[in-house]
Protein backbone atom coordinates (compact mmCIF):
# COMPACT_ATOMS: atom_id res chain seq x y z
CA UNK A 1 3.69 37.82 10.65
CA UNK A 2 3.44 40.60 13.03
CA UNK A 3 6.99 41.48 15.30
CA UNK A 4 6.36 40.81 18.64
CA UNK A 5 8.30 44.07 19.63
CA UNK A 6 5.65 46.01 17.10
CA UNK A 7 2.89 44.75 18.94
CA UNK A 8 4.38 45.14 23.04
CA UNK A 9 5.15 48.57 21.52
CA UNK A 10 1.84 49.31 20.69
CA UNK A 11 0.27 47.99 24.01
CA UNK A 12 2.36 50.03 25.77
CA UNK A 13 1.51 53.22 23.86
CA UNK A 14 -1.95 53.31 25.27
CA UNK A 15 -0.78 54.12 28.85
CA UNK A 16 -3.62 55.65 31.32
CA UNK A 17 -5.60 58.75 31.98
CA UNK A 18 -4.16 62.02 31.58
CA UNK A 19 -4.44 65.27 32.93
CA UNK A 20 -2.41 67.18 30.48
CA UNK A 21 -4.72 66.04 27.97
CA UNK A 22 -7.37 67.47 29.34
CA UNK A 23 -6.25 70.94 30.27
CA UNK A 24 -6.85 72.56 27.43
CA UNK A 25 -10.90 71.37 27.25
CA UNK A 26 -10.78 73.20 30.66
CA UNK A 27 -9.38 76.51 29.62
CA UNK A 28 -11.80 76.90 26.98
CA UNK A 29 -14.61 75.95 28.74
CA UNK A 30 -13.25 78.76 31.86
CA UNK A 31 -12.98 81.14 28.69
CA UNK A 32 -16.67 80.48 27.24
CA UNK A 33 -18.38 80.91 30.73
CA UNK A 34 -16.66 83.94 31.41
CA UNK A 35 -17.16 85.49 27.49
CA UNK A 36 -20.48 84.35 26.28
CA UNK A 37 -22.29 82.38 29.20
CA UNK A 38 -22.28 84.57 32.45
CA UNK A 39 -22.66 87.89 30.49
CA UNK A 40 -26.24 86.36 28.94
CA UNK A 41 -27.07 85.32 32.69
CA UNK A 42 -26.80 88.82 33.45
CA UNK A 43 -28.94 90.13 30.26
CA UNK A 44 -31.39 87.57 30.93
CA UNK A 45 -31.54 88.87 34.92
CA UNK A 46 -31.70 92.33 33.83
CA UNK A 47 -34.70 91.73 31.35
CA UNK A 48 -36.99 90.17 33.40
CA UNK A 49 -36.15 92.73 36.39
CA UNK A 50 -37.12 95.42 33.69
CA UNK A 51 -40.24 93.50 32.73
CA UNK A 52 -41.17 92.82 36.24
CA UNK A 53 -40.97 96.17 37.16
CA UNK A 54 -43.23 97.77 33.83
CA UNK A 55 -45.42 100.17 35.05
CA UNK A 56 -48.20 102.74 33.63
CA UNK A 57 -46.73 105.85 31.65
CA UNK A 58 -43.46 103.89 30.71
CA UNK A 59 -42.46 104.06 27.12
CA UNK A 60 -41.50 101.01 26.16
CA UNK A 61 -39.99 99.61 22.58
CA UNK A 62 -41.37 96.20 21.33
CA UNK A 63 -39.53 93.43 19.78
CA UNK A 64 -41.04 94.11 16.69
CA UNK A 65 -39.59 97.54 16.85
CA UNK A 66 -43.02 99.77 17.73
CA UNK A 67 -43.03 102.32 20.42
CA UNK A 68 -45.60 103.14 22.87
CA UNK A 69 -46.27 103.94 25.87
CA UNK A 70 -47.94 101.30 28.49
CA UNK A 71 -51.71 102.22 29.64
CA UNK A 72 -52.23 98.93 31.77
CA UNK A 73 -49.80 97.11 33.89
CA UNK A 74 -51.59 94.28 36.11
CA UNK A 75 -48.89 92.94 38.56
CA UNK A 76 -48.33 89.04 38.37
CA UNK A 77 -49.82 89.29 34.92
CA UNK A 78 -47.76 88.10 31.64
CA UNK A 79 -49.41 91.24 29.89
CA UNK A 80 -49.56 94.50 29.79
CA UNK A 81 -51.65 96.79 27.36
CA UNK A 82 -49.85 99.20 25.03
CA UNK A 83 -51.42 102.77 23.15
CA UNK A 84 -48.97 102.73 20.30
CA UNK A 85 -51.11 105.21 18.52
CA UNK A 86 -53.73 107.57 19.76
CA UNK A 87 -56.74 105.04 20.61
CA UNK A 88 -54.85 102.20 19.49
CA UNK A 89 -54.28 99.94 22.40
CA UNK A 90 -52.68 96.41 22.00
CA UNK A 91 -51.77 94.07 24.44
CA UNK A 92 -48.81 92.32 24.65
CA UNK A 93 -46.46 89.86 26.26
CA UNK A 94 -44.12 91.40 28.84
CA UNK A 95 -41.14 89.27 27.31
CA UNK A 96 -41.86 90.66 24.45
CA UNK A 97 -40.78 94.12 26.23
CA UNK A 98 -37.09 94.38 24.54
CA UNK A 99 -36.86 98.04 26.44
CA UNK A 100 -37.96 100.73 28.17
CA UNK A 101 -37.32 104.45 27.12
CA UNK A 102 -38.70 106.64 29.58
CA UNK A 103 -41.32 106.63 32.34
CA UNK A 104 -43.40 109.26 30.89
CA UNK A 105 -45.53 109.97 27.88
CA UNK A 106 -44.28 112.59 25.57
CA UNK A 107 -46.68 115.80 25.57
CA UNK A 108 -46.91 117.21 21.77
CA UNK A 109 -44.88 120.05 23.20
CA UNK A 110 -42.05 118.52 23.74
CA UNK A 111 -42.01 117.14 20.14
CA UNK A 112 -41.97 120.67 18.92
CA UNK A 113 -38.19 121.65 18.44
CA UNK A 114 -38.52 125.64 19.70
CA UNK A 115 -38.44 128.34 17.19
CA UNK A 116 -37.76 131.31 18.99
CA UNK A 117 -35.28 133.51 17.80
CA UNK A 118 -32.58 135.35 19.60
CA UNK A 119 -32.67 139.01 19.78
């Protein structure tokens, strides 16, 4: 029923490996590592540097978005406590650290935008 050139045809079709083929899985596996892989390597490194290094006085912003400013810092501990209101203390997770602001608390008088006039 079948030709036999249709089917020697056919067998030869499926010849061996090929590198061609498989060039372009390569390129766009290069371009993903160097576009979305190494640059969260580096976040990821520069995060836990940050959270390694928290110390008391920094003002820090949560994940959850809430400022404050850290009031206890234990090294080699995976928390540190955090005033994010006058006498309100919590204590959180260092990963949960997204960044840190500045290393010292704000005095009231800085808040204060300064109303002197010019003369």
């Amino acid at each position: 029923m079948i030709s036999s050139a249709f089917a020697q045809s056919a067998a030869g079709g499926a010849g061996g490996f090929s590198l061609q083929g498989l060039l372009p899985f390569i390129l766009i596996f290069i371009i993903f590592y160097f576009l979305l892989i190494r640059p969260q390597q580096k976040r990821v490194k520069q995060h836990k540097l940050m959270v390694e290094s928290l110390k008391r006085g920094n003002k820090v912003l949560t994940a959850g978005g809430i400022l404050g400013v850290v009031t206890k810092a234990i090294d080699g501990s995976e928390t540190v406590s955090v005033e994010i209101a006058s006498g309100v203390t919590v204590e959180l997770a260092r990963q949960m650290i997204s960044e840190v602001r500045g290393d010292q608390k704000l005095k009231p008088a800085d808040n204060k935008k300064s109303t002197s006039k010019k003369k």
